[in-house]
PDB file of N, CA and C in Angstrom:
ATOM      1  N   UNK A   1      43.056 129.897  75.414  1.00  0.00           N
ATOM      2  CA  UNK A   1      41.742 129.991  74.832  1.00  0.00           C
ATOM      3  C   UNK A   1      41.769 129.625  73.339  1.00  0.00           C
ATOM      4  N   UNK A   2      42.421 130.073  72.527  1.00  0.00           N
ATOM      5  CA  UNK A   2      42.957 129.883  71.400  1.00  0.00           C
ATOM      6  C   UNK A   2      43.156 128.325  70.843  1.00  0.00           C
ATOM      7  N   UNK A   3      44.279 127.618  71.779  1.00  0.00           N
ATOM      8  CA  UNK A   3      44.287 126.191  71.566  1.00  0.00           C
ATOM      9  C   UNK A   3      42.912 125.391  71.922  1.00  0.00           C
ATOM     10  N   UNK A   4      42.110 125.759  72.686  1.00  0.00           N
ATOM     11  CA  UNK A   4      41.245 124.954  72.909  1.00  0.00           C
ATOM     12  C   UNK A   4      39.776 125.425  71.841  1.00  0.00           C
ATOM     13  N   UNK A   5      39.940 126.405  71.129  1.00  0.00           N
ATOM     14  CA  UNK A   5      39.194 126.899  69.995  1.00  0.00           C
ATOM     15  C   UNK A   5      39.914 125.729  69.135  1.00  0.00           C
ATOM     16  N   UNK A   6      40.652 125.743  68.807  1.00  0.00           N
ATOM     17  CA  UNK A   6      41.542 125.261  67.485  1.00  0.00           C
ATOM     18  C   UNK A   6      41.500 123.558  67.888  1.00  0.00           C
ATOM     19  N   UNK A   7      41.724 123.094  68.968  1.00  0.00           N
ATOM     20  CA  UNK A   7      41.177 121.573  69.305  1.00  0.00           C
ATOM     21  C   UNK A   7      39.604 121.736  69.251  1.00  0.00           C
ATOM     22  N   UNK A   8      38.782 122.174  69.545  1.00  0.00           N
ATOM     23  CA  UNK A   8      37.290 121.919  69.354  1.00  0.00           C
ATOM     24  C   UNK A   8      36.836 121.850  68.245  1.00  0.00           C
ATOM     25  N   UNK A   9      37.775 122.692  67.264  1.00  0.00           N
ATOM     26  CA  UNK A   9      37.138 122.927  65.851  1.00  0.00           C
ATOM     27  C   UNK A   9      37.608 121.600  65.078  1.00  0.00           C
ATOM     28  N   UNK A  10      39.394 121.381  65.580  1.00  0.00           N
ATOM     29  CA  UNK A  10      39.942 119.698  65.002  1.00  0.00           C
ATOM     30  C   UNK A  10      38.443 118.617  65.092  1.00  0.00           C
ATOM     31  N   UNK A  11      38.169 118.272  66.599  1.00  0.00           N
ATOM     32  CA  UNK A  11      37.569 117.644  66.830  1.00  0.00           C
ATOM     33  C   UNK A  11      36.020 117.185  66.383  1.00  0.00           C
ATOM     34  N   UNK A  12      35.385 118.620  66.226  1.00  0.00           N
ATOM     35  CA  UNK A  12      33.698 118.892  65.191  1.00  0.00           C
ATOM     36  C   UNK A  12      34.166 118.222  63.728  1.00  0.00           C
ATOM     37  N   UNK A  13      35.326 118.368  63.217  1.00  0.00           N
ATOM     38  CA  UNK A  13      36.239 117.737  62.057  1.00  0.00           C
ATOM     39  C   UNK A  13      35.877 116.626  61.341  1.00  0.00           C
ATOM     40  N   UNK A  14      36.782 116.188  62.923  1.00  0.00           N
ATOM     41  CA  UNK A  14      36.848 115.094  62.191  1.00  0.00           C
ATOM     42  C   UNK A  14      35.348 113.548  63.235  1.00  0.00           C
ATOM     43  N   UNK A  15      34.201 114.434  63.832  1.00  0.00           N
ATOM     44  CA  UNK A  15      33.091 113.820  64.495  1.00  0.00           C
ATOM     45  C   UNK A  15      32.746 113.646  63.213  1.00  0.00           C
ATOM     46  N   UNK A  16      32.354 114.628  62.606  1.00  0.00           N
ATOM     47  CA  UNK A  16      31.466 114.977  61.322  1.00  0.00           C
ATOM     48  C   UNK A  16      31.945 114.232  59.626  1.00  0.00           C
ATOM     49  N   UNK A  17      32.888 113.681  59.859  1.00  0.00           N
ATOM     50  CA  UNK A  17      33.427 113.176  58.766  1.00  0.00           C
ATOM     51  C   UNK A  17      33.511 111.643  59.174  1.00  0.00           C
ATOM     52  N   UNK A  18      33.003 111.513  60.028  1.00  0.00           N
ATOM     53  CA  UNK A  18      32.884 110.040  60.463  1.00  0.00           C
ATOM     54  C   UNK A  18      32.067 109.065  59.783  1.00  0.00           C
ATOM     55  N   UNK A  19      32.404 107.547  59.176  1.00  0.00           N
ATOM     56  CA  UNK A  19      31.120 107.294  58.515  1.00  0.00           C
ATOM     57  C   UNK A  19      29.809 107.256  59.065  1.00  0.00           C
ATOM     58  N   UNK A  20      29.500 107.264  60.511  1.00  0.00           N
ATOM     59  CA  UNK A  20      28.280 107.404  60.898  1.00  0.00           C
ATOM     60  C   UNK A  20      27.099 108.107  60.800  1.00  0.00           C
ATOM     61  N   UNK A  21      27.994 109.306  60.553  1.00  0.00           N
ATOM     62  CA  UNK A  21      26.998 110.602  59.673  1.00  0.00           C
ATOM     63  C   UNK A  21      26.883 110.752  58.478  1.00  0.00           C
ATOM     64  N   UNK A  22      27.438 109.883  57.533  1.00  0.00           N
ATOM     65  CA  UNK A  22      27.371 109.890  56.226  1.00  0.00           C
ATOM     66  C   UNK A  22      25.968 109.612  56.200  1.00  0.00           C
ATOM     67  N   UNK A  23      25.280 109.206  55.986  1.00  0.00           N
ATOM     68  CA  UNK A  23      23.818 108.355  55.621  1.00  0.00           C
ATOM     69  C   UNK A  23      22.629 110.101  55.813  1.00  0.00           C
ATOM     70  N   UNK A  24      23.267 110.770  56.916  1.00  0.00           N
ATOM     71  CA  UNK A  24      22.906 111.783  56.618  1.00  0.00           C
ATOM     72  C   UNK A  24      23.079 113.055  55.918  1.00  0.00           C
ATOM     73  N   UNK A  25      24.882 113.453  56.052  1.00  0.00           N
ATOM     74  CA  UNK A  25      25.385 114.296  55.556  1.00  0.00           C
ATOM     75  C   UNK A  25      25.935 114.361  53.891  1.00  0.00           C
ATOM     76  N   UNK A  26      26.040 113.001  53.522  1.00  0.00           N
ATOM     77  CA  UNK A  26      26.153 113.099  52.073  1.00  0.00           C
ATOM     78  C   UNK A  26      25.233 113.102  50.844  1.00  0.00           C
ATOM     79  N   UNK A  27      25.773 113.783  49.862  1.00  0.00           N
ATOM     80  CA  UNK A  27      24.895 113.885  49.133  1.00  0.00           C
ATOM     81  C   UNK A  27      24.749 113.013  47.615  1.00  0.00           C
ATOM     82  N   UNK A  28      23.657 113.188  47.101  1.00  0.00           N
ATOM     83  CA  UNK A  28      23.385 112.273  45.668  1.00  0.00           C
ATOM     84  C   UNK A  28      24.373 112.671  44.611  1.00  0.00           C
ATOM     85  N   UNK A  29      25.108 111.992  44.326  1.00  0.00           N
ATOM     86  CA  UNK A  29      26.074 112.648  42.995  1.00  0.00           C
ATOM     87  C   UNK A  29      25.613 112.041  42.037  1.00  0.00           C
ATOM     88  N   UNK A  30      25.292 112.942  41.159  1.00  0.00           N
ATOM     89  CA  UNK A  30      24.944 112.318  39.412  1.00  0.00           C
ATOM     90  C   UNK A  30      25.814 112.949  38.281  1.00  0.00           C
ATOM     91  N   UNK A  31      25.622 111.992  37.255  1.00  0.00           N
ATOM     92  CA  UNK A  31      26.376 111.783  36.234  1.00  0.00           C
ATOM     93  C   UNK A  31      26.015 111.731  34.607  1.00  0.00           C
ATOM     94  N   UNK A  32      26.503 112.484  33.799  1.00  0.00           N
ATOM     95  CA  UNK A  32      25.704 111.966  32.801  1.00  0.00           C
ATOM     96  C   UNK A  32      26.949 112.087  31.664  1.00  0.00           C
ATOM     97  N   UNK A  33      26.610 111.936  30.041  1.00  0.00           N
ATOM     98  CA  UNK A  33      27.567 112.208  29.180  1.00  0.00           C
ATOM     99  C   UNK A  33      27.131 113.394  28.176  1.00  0.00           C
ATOM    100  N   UNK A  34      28.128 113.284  27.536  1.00  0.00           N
ATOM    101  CA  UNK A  34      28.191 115.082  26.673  1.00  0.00           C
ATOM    102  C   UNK A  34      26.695 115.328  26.129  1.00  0.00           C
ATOM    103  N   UNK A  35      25.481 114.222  25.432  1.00  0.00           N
ATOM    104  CA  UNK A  35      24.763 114.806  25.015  1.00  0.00           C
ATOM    105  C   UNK A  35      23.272 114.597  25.630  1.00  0.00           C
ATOM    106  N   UNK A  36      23.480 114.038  27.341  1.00  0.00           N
ATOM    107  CA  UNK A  36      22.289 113.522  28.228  1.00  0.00           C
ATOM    108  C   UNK A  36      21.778 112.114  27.912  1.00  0.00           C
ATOM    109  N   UNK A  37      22.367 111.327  26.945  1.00  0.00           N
ATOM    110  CA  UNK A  37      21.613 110.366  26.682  1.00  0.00           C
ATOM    111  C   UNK A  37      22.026 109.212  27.606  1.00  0.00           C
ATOM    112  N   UNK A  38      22.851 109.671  28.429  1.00  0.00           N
ATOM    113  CA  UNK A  38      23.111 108.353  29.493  1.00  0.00           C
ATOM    114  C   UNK A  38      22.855 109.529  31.143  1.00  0.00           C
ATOM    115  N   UNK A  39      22.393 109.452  32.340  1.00  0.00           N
ATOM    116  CA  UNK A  39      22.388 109.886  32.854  1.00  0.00           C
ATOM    117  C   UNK A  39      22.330 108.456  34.343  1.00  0.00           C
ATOM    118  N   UNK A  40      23.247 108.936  35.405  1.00  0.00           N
ATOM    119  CA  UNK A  40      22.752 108.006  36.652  1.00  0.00           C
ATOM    120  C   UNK A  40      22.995 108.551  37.670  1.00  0.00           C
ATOM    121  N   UNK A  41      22.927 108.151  38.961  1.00  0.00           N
ATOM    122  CA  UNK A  41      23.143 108.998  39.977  1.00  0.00           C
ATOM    123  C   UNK A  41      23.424 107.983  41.364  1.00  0.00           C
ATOM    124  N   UNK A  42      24.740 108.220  41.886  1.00  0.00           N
ATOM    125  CA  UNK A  42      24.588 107.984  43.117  1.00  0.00           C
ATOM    126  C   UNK A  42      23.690 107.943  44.607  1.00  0.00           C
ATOM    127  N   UNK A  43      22.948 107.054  44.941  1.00  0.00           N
ATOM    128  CA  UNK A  43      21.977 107.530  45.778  1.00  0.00           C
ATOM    129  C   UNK A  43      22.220 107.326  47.530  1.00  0.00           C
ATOM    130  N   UNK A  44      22.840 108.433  48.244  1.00  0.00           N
ATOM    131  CA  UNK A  44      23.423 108.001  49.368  1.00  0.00           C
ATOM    132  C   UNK A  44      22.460 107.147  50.267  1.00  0.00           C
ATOM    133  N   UNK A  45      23.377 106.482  50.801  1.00  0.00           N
ATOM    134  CA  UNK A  45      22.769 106.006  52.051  1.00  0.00           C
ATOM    135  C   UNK A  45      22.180 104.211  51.154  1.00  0.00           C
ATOM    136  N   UNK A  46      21.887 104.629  49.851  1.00  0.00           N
ATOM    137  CA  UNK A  46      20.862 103.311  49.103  1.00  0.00           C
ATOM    138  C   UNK A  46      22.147 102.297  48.699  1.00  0.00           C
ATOM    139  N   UNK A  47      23.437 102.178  48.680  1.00  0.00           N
ATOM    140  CA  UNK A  47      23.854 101.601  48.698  1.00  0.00           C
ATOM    141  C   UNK A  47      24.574 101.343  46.499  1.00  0.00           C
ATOM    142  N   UNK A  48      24.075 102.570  46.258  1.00  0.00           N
ATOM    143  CA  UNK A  48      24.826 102.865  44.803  1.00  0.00           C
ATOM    144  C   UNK A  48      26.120 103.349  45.193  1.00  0.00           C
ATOM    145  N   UNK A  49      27.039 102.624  44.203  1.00  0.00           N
ATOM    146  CA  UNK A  49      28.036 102.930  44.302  1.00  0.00           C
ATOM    147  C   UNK A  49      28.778 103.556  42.750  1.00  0.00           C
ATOM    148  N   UNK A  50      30.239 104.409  42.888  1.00  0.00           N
ATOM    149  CA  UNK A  50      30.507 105.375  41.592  1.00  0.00           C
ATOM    150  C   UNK A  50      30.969 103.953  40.913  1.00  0.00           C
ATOM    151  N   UNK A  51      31.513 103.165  41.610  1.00  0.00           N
ATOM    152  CA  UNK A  51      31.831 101.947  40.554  1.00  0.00           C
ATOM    153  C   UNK A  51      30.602 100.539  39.881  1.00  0.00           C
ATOM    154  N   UNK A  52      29.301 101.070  40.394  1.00  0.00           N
ATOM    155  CA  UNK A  52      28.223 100.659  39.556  1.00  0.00           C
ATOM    156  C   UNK A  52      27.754 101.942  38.587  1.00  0.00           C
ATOM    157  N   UNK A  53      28.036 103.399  38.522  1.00  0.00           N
ATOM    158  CA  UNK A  53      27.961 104.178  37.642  1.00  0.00           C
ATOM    159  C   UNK A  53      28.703 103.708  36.993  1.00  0.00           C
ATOM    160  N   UNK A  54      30.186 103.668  37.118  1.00  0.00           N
ATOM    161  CA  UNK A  54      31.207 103.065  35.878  1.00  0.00           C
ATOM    162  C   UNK A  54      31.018 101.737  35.164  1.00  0.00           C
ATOM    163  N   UNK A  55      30.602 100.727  36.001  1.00  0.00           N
ATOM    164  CA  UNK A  55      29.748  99.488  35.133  1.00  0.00           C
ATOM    165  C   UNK A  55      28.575 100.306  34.139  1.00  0.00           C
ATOM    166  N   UNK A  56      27.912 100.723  34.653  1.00  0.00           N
ATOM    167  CA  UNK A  56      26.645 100.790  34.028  1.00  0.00           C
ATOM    168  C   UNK A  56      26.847 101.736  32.716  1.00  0.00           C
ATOM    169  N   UNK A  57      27.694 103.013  32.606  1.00  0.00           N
ATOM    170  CA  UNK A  57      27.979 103.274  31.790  1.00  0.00           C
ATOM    171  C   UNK A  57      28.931 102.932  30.787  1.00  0.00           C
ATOM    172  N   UNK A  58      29.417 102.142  30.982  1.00  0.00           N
ATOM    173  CA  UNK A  58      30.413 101.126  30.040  1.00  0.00           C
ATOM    174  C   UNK A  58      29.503  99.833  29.593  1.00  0.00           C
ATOM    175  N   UNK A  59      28.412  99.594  30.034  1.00  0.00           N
ATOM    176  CA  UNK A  59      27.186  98.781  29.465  1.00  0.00           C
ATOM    177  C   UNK A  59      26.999  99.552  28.815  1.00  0.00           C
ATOM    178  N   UNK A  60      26.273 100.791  29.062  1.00  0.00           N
ATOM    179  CA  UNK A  60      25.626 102.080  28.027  1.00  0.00           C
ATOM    180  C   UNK A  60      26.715 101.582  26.521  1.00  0.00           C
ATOM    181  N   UNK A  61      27.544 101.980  26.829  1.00  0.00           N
ATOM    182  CA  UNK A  61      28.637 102.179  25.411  1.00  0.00           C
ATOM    183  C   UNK A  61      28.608 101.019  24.700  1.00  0.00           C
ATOM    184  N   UNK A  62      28.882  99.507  25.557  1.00  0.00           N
ATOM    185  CA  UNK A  62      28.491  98.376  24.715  1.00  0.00           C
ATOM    186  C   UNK A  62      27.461  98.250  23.986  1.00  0.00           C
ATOM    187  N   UNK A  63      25.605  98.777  24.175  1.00  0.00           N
ATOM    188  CA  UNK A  63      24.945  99.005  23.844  1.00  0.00           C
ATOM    189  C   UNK A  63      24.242  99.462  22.619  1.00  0.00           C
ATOM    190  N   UNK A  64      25.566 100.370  22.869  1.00  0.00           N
ATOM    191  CA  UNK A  64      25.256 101.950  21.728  1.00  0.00           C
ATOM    192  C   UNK A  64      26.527 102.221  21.300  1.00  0.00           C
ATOM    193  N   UNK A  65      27.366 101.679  20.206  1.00  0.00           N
ATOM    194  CA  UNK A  65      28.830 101.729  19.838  1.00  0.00           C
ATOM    195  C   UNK A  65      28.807 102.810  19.024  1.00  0.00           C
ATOM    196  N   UNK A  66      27.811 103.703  18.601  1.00  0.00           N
ATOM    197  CA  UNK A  66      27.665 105.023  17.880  1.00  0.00           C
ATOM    198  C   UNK A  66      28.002 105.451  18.724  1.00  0.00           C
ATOM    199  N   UNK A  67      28.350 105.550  20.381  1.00  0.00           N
ATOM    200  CA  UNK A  67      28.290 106.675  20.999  1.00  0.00           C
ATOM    201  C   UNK A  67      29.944 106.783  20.838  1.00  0.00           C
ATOM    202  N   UNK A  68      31.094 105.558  20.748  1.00  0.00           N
ATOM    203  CA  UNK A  68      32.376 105.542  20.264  1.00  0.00           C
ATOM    204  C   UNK A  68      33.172 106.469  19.456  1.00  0.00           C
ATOM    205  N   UNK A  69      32.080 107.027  18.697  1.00  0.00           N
ATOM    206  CA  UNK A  69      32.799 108.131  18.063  1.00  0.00           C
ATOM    207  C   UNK A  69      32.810 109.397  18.165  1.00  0.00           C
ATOM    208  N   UNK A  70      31.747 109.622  18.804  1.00  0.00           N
ATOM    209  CA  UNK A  70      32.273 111.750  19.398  1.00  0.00           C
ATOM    210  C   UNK A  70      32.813 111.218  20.669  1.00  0.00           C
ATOM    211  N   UNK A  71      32.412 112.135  21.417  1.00  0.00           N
ATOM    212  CA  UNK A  71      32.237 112.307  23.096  1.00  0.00           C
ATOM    213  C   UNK A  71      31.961 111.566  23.682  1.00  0.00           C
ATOM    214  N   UNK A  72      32.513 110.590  24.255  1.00  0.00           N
ATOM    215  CA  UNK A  72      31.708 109.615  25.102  1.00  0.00           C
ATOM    216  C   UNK A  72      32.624 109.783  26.615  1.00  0.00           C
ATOM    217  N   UNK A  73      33.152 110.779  26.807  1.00  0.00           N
ATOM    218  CA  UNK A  73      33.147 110.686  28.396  1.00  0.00           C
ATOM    219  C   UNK A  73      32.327 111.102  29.309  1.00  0.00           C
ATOM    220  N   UNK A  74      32.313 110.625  30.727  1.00  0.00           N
ATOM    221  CA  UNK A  74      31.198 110.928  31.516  1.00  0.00           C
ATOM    222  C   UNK A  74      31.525 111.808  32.503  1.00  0.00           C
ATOM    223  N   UNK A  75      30.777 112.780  32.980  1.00  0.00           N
ATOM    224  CA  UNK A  75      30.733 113.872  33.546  1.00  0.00           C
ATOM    225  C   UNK A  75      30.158 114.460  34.398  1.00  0.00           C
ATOM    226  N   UNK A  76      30.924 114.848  35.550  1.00  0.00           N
ATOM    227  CA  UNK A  76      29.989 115.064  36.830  1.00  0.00           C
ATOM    228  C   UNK A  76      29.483 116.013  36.535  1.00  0.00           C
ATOM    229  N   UNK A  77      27.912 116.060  37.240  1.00  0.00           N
ATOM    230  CA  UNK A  77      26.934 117.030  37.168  1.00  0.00           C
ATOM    231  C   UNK A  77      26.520 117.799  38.541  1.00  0.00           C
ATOM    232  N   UNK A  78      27.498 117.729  39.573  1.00  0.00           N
ATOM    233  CA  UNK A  78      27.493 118.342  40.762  1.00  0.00           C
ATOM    234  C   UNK A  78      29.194 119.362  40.557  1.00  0.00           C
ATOM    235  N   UNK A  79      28.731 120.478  41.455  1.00  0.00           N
ATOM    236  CA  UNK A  79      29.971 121.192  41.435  1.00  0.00           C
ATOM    237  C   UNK A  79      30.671 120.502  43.164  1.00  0.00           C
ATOM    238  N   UNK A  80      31.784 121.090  43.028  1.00  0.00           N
ATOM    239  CA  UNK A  80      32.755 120.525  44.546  1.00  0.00           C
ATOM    240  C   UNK A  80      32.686 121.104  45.280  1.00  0.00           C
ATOM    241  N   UNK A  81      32.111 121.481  46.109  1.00  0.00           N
ATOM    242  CA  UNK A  81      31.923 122.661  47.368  1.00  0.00           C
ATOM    243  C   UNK A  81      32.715 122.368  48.390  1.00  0.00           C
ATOM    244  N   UNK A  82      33.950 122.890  48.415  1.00  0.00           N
ATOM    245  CA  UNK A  82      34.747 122.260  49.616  1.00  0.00           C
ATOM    246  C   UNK A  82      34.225 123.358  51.131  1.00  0.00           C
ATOM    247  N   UNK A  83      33.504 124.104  51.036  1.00  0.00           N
ATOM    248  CA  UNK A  83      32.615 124.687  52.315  1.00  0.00           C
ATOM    249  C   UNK A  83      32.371 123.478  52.967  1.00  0.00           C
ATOM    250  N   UNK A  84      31.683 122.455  52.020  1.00  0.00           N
ATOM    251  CA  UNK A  84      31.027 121.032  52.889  1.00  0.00           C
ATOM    252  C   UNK A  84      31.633 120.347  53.320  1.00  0.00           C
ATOM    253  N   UNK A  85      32.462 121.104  54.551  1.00  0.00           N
ATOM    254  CA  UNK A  85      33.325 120.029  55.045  1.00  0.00           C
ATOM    255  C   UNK A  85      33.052 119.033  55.598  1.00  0.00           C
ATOM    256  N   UNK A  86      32.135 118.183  55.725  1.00  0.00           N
ATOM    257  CA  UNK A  86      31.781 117.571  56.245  1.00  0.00           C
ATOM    258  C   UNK A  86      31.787 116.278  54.882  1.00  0.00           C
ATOM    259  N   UNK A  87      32.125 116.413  53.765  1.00  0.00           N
ATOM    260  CA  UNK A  87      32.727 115.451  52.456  1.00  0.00           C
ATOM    261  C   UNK A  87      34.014 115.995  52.229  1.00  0.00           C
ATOM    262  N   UNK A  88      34.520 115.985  53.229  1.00  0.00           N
ATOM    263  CA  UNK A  88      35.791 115.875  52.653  1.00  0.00           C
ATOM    264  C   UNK A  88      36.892 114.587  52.582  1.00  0.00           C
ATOM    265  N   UNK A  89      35.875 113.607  53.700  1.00  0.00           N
ATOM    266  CA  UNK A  89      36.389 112.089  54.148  1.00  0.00           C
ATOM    267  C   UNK A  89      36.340 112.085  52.366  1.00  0.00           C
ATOM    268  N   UNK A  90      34.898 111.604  52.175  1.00  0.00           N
ATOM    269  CA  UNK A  90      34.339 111.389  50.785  1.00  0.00           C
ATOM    270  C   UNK A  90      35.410 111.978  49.412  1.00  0.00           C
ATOM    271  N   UNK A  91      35.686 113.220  49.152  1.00  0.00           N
ATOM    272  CA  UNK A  91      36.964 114.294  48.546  1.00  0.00           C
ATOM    273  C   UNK A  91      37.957 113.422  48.737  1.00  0.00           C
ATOM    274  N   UNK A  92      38.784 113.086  49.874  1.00  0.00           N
ATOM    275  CA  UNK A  92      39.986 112.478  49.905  1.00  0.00           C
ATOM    276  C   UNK A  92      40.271 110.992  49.993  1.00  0.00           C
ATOM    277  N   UNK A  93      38.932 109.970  50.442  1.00  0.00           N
ATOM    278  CA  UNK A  93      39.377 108.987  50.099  1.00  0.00           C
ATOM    279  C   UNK A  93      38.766 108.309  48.830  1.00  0.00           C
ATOM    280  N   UNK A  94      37.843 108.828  48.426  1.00  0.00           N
ATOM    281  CA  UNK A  94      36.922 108.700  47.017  1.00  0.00           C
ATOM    282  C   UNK A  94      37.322 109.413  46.462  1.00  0.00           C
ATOM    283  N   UNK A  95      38.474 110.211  45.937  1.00  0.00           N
ATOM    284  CA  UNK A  95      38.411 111.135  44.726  1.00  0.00           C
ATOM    285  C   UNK A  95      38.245 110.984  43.350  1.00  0.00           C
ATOM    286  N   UNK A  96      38.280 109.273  42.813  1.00  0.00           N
ATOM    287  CA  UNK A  96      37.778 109.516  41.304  1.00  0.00           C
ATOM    288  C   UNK A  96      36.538 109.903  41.133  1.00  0.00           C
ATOM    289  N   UNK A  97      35.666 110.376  41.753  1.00  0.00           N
ATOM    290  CA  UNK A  97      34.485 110.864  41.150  1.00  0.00           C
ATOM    291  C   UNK A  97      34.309 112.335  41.022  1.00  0.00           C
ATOM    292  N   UNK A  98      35.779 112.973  41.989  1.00  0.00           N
ATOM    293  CA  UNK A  98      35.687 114.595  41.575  1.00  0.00           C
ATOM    294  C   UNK A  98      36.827 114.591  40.620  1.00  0.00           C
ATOM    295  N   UNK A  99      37.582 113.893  40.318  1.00  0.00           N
ATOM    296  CA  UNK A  99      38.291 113.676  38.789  1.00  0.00           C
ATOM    297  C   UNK A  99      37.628 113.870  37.840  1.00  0.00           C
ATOM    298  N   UNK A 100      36.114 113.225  37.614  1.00  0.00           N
ATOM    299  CA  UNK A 100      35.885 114.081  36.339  1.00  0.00           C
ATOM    300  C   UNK A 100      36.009 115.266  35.857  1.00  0.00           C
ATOM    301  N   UNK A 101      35.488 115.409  34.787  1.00  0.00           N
ATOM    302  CA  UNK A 101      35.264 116.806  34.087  1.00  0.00           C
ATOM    303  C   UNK A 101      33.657 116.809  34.364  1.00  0.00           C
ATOM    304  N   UNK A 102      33.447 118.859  34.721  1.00  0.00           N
ATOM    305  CA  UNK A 102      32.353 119.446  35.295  1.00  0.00           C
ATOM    306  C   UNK A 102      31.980 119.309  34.520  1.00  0.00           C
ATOM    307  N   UNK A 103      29.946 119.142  34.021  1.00  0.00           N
ATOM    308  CA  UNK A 103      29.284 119.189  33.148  1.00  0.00           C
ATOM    309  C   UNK A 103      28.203 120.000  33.792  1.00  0.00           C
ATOM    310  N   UNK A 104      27.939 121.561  33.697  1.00  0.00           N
ATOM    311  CA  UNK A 104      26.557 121.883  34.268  1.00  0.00           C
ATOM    312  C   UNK A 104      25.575 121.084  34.044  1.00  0.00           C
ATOM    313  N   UNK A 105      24.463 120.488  34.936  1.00  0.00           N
ATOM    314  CA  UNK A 105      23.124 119.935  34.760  1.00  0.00           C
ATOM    315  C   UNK A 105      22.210 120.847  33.563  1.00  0.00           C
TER     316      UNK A 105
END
């Protein structure tokens, strides 16, 4: 009874971490820097990606070369809820975007 608990639960796993359910199960990650003046956001399913956040905020900086001298790193504005197992595909094969540093919204 046991093994077949412990295979059903493998299996809900790794259904649910499938990209097919992404479009539903994932969520918007946004981003901004130390003093809000750059802010963007991943929009699932729309086809934004963290490496058009990283373009776009490295435009920001070309832009605005004042921002060169304090703080200019960028900072996730979602916390990591590993409850959601259902991103954890997302967690382990995308992890530079939970590499940042937390920034409460």
């Amino acid at each position: 009874m046991k093994k077949k608990i412990l295979i059903g639960t493998i299996v809900v796993l790794i259904f649910i971490n499938l990209p097919f359910w992404s479009f539903i199960t994932i969520r918007n990650y946004s981003y901004q820097n130390k003093d809000g003046s750059y802010r963007d956001t991943e929009m699932s399913g729309m086809g934004g990606s963290f490496d058009a956040v990283l373009r776009g905020y490295g435009g920001f900086l070309a832009l605005h070369p004042d921002r060169d001298k304090g703080d200019n790193n960028l900072y996730r504005t979602f916390a990591i809820e590993p409850w959601r197992f259902w991103e954890w595909r997302e967690m382990i094969l995308r992890s530079d975007r939970f590499k940042l540093p937390y920034l409460a919204p």
